[in-house]
PDB file of N, CA and C in Angstrom:
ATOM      1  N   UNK A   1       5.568   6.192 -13.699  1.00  0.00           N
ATOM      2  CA  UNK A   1       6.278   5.125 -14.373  1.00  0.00           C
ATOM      3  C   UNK A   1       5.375   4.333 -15.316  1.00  0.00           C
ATOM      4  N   UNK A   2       4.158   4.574 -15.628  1.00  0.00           N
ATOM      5  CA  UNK A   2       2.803   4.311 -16.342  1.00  0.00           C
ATOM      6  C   UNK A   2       2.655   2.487 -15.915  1.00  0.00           C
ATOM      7  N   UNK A   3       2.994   2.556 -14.563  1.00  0.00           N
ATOM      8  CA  UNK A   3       1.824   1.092 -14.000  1.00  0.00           C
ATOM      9  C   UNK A   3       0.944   1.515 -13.206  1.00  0.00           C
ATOM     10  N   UNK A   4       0.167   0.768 -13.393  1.00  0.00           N
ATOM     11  CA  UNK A   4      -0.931   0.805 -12.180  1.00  0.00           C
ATOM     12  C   UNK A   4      -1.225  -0.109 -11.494  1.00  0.00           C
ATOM     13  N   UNK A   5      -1.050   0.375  -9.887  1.00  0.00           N
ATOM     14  CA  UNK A   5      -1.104  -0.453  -8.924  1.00  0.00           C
ATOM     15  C   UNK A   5      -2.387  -0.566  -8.131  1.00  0.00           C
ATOM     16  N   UNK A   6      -2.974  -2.142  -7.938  1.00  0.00           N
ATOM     17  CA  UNK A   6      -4.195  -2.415  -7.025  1.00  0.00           C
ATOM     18  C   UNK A   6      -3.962  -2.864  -5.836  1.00  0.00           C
ATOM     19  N   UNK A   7      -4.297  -2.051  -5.053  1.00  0.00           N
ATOM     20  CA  UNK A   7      -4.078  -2.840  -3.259  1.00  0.00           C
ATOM     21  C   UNK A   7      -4.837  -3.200  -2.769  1.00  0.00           C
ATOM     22  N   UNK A   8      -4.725  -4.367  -2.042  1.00  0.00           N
ATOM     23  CA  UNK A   8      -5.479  -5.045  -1.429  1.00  0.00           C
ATOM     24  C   UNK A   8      -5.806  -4.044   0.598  1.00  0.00           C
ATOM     25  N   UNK A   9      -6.006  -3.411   0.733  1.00  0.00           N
ATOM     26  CA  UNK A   9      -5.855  -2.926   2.168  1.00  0.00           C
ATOM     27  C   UNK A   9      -6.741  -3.923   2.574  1.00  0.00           C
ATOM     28  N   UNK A  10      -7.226  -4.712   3.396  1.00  0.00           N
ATOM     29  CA  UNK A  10      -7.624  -5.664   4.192  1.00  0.00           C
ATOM     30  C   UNK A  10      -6.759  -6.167   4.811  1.00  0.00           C
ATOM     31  N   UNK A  11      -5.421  -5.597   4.414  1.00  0.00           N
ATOM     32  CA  UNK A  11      -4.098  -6.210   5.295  1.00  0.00           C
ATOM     33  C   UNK A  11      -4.198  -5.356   6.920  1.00  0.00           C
ATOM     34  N   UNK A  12      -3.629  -5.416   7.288  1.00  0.00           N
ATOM     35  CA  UNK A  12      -3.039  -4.587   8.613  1.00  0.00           C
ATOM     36  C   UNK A  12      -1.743  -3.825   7.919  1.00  0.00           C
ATOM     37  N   UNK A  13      -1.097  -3.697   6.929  1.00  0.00           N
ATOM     38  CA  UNK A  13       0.384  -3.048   6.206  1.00  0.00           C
ATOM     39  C   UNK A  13      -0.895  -1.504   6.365  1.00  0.00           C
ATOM     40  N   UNK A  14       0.044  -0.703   6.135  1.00  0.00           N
ATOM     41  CA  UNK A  14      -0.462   0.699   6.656  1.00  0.00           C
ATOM     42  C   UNK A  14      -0.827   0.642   5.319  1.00  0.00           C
ATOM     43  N   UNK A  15       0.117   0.722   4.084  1.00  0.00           N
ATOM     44  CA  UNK A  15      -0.171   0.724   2.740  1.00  0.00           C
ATOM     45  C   UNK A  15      -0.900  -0.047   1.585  1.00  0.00           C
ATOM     46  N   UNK A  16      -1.197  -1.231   2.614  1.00  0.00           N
ATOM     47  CA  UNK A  16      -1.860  -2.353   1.651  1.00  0.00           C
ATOM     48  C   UNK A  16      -0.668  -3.285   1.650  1.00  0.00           C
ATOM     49  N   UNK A  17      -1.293  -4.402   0.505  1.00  0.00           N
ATOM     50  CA  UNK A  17      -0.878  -5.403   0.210  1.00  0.00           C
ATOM     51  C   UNK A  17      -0.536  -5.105  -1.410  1.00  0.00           C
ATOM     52  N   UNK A  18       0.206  -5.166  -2.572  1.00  0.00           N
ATOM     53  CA  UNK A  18       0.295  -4.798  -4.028  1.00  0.00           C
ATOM     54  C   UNK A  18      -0.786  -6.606  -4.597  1.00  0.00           C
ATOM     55  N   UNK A  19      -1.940  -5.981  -4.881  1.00  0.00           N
ATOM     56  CA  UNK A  19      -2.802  -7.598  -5.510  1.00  0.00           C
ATOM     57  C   UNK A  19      -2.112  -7.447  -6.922  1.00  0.00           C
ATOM     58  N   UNK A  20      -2.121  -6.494  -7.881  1.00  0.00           N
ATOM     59  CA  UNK A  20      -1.777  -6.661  -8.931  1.00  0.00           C
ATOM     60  C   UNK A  20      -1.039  -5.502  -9.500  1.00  0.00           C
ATOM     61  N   UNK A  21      -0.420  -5.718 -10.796  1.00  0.00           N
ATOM     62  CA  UNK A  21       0.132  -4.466 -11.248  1.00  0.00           C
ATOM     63  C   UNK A  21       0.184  -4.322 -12.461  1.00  0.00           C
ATOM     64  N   UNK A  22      -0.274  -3.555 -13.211  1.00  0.00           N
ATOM     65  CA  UNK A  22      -0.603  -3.564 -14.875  1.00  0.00           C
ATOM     66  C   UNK A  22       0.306  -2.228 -15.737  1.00  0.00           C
ATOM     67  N   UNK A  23       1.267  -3.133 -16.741  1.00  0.00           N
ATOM     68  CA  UNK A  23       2.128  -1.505 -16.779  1.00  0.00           C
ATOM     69  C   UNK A  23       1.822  -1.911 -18.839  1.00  0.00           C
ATOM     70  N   UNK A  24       0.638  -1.029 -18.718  1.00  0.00           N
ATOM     71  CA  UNK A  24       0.368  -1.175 -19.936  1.00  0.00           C
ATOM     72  C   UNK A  24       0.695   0.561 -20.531  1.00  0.00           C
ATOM     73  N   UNK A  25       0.587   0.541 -20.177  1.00  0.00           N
ATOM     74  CA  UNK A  25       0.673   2.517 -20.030  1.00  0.00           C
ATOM     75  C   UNK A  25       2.120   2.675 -20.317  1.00  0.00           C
ATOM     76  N   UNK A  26       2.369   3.155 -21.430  1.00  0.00           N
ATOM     77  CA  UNK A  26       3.894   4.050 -21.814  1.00  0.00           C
ATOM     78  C   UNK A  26       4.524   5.455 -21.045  1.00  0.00           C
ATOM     79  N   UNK A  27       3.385   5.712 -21.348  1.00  0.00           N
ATOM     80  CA  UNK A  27       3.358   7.316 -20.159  1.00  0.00           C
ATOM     81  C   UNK A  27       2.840   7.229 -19.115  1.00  0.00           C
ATOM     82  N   UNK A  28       2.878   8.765 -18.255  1.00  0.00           N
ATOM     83  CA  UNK A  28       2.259   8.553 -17.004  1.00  0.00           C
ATOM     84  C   UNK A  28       0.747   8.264 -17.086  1.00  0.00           C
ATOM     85  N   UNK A  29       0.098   7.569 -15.920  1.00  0.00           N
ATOM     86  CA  UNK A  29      -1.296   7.197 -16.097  1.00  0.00           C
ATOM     87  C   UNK A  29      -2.132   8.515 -14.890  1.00  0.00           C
ATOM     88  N   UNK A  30      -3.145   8.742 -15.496  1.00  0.00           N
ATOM     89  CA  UNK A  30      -3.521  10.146 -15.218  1.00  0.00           C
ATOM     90  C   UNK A  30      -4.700  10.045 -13.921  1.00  0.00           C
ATOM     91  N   UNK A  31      -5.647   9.059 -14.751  1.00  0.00           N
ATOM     92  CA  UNK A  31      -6.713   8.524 -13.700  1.00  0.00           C
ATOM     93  C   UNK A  31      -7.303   7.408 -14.260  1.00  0.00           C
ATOM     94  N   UNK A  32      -8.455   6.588 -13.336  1.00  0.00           N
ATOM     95  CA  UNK A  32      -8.843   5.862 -13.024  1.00  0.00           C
ATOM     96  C   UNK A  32     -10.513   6.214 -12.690  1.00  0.00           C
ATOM     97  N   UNK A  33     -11.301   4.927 -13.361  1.00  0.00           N
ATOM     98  CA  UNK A  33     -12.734   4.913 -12.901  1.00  0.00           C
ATOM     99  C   UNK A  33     -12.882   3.674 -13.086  1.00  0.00           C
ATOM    100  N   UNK A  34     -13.815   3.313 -12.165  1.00  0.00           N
ATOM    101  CA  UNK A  34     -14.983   1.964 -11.699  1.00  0.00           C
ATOM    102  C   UNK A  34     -16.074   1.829 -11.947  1.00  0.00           C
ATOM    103  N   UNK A  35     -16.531   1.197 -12.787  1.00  0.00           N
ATOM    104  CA  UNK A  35     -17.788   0.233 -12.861  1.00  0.00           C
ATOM    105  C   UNK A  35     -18.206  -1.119 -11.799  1.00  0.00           C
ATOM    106  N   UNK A  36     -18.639  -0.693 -10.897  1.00  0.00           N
ATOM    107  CA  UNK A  36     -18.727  -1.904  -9.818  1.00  0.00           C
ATOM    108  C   UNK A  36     -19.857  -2.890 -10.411  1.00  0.00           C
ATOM    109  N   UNK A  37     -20.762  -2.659 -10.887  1.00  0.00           N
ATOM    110  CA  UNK A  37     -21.706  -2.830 -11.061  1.00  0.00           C
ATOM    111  C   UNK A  37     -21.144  -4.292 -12.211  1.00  0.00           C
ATOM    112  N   UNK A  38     -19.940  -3.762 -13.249  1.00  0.00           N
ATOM    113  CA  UNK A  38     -19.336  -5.162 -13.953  1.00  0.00           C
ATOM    114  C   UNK A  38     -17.819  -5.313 -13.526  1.00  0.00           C
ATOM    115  N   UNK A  39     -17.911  -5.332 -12.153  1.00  0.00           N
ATOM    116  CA  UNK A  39     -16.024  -5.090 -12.235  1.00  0.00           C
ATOM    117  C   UNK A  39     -15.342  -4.916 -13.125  1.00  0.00           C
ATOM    118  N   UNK A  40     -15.621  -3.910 -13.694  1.00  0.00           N
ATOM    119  CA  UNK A  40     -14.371  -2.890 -14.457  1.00  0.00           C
ATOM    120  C   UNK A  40     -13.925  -1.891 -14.230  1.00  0.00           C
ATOM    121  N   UNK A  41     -12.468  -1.947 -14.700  1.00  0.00           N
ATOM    122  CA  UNK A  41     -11.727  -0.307 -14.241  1.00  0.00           C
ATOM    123  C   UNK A  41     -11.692   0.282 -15.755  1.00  0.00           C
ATOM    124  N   UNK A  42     -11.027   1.421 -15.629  1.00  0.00           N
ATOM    125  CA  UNK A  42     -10.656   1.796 -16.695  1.00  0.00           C
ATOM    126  C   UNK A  42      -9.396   2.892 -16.436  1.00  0.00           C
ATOM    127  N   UNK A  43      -8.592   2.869 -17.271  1.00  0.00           N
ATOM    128  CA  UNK A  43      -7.523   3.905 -16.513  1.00  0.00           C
ATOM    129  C   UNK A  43      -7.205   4.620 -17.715  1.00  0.00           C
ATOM    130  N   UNK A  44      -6.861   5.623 -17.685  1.00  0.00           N
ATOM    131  CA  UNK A  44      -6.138   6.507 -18.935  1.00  0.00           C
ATOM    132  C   UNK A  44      -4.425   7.563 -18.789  1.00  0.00           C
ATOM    133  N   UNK A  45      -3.946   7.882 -20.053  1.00  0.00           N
ATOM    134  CA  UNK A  45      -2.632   7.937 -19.599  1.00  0.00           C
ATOM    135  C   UNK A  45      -2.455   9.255 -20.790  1.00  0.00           C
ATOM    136  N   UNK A  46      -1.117   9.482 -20.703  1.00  0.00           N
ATOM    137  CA  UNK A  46      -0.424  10.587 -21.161  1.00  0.00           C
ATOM    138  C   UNK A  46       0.077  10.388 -22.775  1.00  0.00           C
ATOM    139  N   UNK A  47      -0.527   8.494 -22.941  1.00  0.00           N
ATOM    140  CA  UNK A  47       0.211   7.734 -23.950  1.00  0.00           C
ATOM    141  C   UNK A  47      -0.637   7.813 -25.169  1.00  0.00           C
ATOM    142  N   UNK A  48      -2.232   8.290 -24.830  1.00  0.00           N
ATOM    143  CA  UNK A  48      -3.412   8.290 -25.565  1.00  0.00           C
ATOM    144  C   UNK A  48      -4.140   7.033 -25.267  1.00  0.00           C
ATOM    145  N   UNK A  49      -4.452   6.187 -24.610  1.00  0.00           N
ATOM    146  CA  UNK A  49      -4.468   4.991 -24.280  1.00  0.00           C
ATOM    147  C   UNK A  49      -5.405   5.004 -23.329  1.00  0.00           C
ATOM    148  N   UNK A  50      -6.097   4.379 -23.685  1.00  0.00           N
ATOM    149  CA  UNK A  50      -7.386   3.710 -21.752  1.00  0.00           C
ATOM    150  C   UNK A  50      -7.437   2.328 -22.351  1.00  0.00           C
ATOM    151  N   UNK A  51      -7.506   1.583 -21.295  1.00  0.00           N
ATOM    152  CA  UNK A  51      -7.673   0.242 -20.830  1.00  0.00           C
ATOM    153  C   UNK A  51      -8.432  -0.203 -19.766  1.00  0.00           C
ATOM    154  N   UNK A  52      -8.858  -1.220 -20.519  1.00  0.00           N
ATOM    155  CA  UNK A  52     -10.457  -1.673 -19.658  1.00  0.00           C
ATOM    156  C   UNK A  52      -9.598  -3.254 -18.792  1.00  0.00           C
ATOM    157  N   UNK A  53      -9.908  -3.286 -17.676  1.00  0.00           N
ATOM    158  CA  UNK A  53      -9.563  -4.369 -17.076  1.00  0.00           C
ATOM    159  C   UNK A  53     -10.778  -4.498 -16.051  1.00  0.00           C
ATOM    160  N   UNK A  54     -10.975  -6.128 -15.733  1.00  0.00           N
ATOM    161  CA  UNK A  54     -11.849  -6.716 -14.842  1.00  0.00           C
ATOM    162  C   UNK A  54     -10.715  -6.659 -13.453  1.00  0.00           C
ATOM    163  N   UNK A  55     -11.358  -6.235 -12.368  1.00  0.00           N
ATOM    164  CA  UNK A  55     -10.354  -5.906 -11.206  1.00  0.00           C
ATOM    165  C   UNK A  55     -10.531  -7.188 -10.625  1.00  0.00           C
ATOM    166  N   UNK A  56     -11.331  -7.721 -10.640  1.00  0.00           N
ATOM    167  CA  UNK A  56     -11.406  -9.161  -9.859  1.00  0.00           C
ATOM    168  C   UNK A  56     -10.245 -10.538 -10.590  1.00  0.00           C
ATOM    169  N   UNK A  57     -10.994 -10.677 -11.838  1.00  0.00           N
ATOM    170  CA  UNK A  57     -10.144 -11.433 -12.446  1.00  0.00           C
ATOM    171  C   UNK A  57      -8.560 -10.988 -12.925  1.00  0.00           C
ATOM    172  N   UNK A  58      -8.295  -9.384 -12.725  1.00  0.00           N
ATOM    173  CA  UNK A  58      -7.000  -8.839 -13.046  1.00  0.00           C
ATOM    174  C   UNK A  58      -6.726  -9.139 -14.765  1.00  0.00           C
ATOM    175  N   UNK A  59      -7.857  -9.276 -15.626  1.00  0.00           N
ATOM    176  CA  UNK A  59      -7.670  -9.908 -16.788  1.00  0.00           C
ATOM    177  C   UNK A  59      -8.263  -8.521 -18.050  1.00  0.00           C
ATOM    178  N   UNK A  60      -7.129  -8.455 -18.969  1.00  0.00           N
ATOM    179  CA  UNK A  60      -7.309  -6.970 -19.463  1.00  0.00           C
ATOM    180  C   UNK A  60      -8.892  -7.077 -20.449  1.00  0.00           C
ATOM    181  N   UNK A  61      -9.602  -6.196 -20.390  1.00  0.00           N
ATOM    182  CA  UNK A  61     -10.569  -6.215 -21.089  1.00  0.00           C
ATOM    183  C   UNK A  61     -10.668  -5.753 -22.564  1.00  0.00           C
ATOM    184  N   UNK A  62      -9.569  -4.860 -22.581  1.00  0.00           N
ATOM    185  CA  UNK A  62      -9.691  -4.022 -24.105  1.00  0.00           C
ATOM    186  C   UNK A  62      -9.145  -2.963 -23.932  1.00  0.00           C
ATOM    187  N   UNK A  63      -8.762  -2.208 -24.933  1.00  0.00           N
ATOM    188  CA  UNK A  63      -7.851  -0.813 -24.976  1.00  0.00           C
ATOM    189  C   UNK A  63      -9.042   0.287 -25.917  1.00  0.00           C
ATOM    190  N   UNK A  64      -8.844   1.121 -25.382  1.00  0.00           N
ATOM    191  CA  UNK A  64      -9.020   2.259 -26.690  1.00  0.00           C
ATOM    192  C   UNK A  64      -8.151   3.592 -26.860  1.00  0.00           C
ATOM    193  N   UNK A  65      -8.213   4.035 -28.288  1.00  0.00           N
ATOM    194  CA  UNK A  65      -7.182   4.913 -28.616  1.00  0.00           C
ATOM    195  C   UNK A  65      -7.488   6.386 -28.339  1.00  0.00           C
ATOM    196  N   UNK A  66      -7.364   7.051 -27.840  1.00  0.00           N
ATOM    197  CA  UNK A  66      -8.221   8.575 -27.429  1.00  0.00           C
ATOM    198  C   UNK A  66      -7.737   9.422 -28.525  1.00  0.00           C
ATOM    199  N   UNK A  67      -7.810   9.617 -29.919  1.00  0.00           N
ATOM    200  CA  UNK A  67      -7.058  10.829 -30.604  1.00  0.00           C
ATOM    201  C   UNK A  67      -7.483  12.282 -30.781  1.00  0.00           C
ATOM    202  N   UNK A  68      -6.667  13.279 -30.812  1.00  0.00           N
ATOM    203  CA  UNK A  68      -7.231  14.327 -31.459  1.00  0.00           C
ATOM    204  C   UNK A  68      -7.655  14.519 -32.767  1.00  0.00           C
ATOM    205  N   UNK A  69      -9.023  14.514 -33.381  1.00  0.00           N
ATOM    206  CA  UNK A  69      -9.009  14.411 -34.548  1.00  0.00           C
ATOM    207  C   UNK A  69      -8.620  15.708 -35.701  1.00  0.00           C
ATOM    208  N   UNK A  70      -8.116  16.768 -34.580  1.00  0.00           N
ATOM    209  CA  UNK A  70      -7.483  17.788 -35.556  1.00  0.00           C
ATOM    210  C   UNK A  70      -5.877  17.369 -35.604  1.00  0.00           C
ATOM    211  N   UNK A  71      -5.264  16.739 -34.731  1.00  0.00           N
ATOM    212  CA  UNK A  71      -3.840  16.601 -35.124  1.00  0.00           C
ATOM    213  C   UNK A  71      -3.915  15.201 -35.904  1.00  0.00           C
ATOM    214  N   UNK A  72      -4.934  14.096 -35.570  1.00  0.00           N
ATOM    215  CA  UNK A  72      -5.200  12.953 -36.072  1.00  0.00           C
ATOM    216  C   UNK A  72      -4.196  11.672 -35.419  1.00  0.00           C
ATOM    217  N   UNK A  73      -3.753  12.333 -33.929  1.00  0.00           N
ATOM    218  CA  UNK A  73      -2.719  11.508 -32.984  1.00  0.00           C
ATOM    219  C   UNK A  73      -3.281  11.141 -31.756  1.00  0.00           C
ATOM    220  N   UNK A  74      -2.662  10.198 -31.089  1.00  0.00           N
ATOM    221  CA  UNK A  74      -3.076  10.145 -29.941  1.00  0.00           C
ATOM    222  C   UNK A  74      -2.853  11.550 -28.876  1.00  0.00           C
ATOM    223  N   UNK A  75      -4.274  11.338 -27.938  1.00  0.00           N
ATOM    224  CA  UNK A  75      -3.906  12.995 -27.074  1.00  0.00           C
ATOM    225  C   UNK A  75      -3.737  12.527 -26.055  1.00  0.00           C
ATOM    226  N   UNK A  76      -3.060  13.077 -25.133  1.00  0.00           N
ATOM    227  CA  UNK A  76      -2.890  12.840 -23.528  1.00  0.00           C
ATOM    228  C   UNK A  76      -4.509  12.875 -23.025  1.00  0.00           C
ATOM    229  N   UNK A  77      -4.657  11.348 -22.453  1.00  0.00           N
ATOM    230  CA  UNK A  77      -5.933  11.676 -21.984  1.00  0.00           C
ATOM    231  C   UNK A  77      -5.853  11.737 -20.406  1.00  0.00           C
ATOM    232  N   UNK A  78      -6.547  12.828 -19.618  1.00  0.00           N
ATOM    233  CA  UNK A  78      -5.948  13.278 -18.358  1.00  0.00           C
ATOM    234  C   UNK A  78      -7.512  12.860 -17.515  1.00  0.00           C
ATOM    235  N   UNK A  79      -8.391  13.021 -18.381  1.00  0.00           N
ATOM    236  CA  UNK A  79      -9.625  12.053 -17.170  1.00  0.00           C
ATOM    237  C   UNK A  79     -10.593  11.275 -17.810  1.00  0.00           C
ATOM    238  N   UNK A  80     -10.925  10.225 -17.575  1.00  0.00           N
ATOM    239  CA  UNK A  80     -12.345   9.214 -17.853  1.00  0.00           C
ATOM    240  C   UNK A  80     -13.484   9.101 -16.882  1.00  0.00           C
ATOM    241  N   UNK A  81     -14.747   8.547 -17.059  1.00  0.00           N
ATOM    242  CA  UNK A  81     -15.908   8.356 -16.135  1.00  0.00           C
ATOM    243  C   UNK A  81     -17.021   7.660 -17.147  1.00  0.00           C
ATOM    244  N   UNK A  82     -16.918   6.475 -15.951  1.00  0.00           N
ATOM    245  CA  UNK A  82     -18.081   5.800 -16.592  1.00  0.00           C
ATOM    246  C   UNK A  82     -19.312   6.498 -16.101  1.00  0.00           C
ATOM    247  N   UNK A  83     -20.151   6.426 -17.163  1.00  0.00           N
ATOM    248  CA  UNK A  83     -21.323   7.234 -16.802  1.00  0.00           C
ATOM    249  C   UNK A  83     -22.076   6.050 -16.154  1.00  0.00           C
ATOM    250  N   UNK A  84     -22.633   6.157 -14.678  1.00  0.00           N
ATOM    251  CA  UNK A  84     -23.648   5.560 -14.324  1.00  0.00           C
ATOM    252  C   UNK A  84     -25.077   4.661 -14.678  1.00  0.00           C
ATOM    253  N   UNK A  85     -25.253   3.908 -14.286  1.00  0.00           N
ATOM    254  CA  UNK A  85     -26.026   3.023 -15.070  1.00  0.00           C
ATOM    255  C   UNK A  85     -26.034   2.819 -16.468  1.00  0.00           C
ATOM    256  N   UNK A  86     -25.100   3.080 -17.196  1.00  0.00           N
ATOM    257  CA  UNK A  86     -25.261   3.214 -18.889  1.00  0.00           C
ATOM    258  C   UNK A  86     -23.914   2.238 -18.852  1.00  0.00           C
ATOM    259  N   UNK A  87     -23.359   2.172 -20.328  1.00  0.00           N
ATOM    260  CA  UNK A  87     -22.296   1.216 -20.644  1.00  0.00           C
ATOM    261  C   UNK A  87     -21.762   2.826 -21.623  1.00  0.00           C
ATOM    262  N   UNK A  88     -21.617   3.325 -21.305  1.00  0.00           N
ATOM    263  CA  UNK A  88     -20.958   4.707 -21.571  1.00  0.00           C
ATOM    264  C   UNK A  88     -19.766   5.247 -20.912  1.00  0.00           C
ATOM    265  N   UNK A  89     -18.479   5.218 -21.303  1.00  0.00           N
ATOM    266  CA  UNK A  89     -17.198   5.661 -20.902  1.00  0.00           C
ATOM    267  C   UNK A  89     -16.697   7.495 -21.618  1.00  0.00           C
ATOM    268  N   UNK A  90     -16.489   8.475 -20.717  1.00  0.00           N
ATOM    269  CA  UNK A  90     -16.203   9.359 -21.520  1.00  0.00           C
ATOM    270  C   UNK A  90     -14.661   9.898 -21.105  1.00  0.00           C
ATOM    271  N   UNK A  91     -14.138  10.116 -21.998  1.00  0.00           N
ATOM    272  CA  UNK A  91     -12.548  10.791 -21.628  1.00  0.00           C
ATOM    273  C   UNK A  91     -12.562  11.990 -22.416  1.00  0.00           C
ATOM    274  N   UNK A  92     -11.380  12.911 -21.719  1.00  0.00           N
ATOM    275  CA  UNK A  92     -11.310  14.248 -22.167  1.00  0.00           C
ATOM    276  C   UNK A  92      -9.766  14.324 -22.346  1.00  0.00           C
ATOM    277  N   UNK A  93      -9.232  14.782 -23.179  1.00  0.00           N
ATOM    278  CA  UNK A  93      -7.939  15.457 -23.052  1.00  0.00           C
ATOM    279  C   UNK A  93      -8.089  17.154 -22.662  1.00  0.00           C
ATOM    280  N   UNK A  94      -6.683  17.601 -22.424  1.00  0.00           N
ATOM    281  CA  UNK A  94      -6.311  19.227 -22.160  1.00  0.00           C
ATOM    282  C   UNK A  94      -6.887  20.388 -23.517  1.00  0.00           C
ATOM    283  N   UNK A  95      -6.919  19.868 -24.694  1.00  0.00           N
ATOM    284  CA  UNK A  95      -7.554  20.469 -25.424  1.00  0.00           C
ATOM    285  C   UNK A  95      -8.766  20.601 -26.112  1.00  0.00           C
ATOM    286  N   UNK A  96     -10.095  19.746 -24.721  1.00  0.00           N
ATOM    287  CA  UNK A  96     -10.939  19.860 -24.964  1.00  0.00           C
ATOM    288  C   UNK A  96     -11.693  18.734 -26.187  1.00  0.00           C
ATOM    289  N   UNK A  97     -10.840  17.846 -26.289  1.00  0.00           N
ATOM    290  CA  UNK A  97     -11.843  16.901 -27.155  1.00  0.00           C
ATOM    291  C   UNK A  97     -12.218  15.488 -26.149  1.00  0.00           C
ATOM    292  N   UNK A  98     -13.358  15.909 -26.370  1.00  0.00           N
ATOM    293  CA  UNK A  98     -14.755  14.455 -25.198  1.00  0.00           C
ATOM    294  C   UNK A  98     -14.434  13.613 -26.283  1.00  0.00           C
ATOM    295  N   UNK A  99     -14.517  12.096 -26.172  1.00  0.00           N
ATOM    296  CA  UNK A  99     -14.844  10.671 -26.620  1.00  0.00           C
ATOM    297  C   UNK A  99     -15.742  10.186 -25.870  1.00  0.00           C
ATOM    298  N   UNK A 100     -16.640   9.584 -26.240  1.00  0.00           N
ATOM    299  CA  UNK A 100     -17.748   9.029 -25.434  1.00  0.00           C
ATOM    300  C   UNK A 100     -17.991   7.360 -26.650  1.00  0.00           C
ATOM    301  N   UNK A 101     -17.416   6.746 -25.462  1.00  0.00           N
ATOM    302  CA  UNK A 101     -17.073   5.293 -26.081  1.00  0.00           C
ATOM    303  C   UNK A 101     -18.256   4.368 -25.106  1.00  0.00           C
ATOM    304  N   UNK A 102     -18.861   3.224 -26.247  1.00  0.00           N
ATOM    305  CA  UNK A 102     -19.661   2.356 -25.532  1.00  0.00           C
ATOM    306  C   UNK A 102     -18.426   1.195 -25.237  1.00  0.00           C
ATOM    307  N   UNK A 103     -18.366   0.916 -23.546  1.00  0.00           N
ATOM    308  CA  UNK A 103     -17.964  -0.244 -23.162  1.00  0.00           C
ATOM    309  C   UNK A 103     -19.075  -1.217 -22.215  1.00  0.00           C
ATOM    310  N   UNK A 104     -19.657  -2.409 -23.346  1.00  0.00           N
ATOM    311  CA  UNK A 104     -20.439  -3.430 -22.674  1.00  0.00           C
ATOM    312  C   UNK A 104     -19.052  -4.423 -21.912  1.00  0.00           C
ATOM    313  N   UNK A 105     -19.660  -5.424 -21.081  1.00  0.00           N
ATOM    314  CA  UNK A 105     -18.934  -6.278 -20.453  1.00  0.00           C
ATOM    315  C   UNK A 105     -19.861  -7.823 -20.805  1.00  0.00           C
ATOM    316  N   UNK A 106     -19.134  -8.306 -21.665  1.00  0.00           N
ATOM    317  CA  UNK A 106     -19.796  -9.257 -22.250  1.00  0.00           C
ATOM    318  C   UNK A 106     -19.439 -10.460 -21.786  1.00  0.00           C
TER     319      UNK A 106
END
């Protein structure tokens, strides 16, 4: 339904508690990665779309556009990963085009 849901499990509910819910996503949302290190998520979707949000504050950080630059459209982006210790985000779509985007947390 392209939201994404954060649970709180610290509850006793088998499923959690719903802390927040972000339906920025047009399409379905594919996956999800963490930066603990600046509480950030990042999620990506079917819409061409990743979005940077602070999970603590629930407060959106920024979007970016994932395109194919041979069709020159947005591509379904189906996975992201922040690269470890770096401020480096990379997403891939199904036809093989990497983006490797700098996200600082300023």
């Amino acid at each position: 339904d392209g939201k994404l849901r954060l649970f709180d499990d610290n509850t006793t509910a088998e499923e959690g508690t719903i802390k927040y819910t972000m339906d920025k996503h047009r399409e379905s949302v594919n996956y999800l990665d963490f930066r603990l290190s600046d509480t950030l998520c990042a999620s990506c979707g079917d819409d061409g779309y990743i979005f940077i949000f602070n999970f603590v504050s629930m407060r959106q950080e920024g979007y970016l556009k994932h395109v194919n630059p041979v069709h020159n459209e947005p591509a379904k982006v189906k996975v992201l990963k922040f690269l470890k210790g770096t401020d480096i985000l990379v997403s891939a779509d199904l036809d093989g085009v990497i983006n490797v985007w700098c996200v600082s947390n300023l």
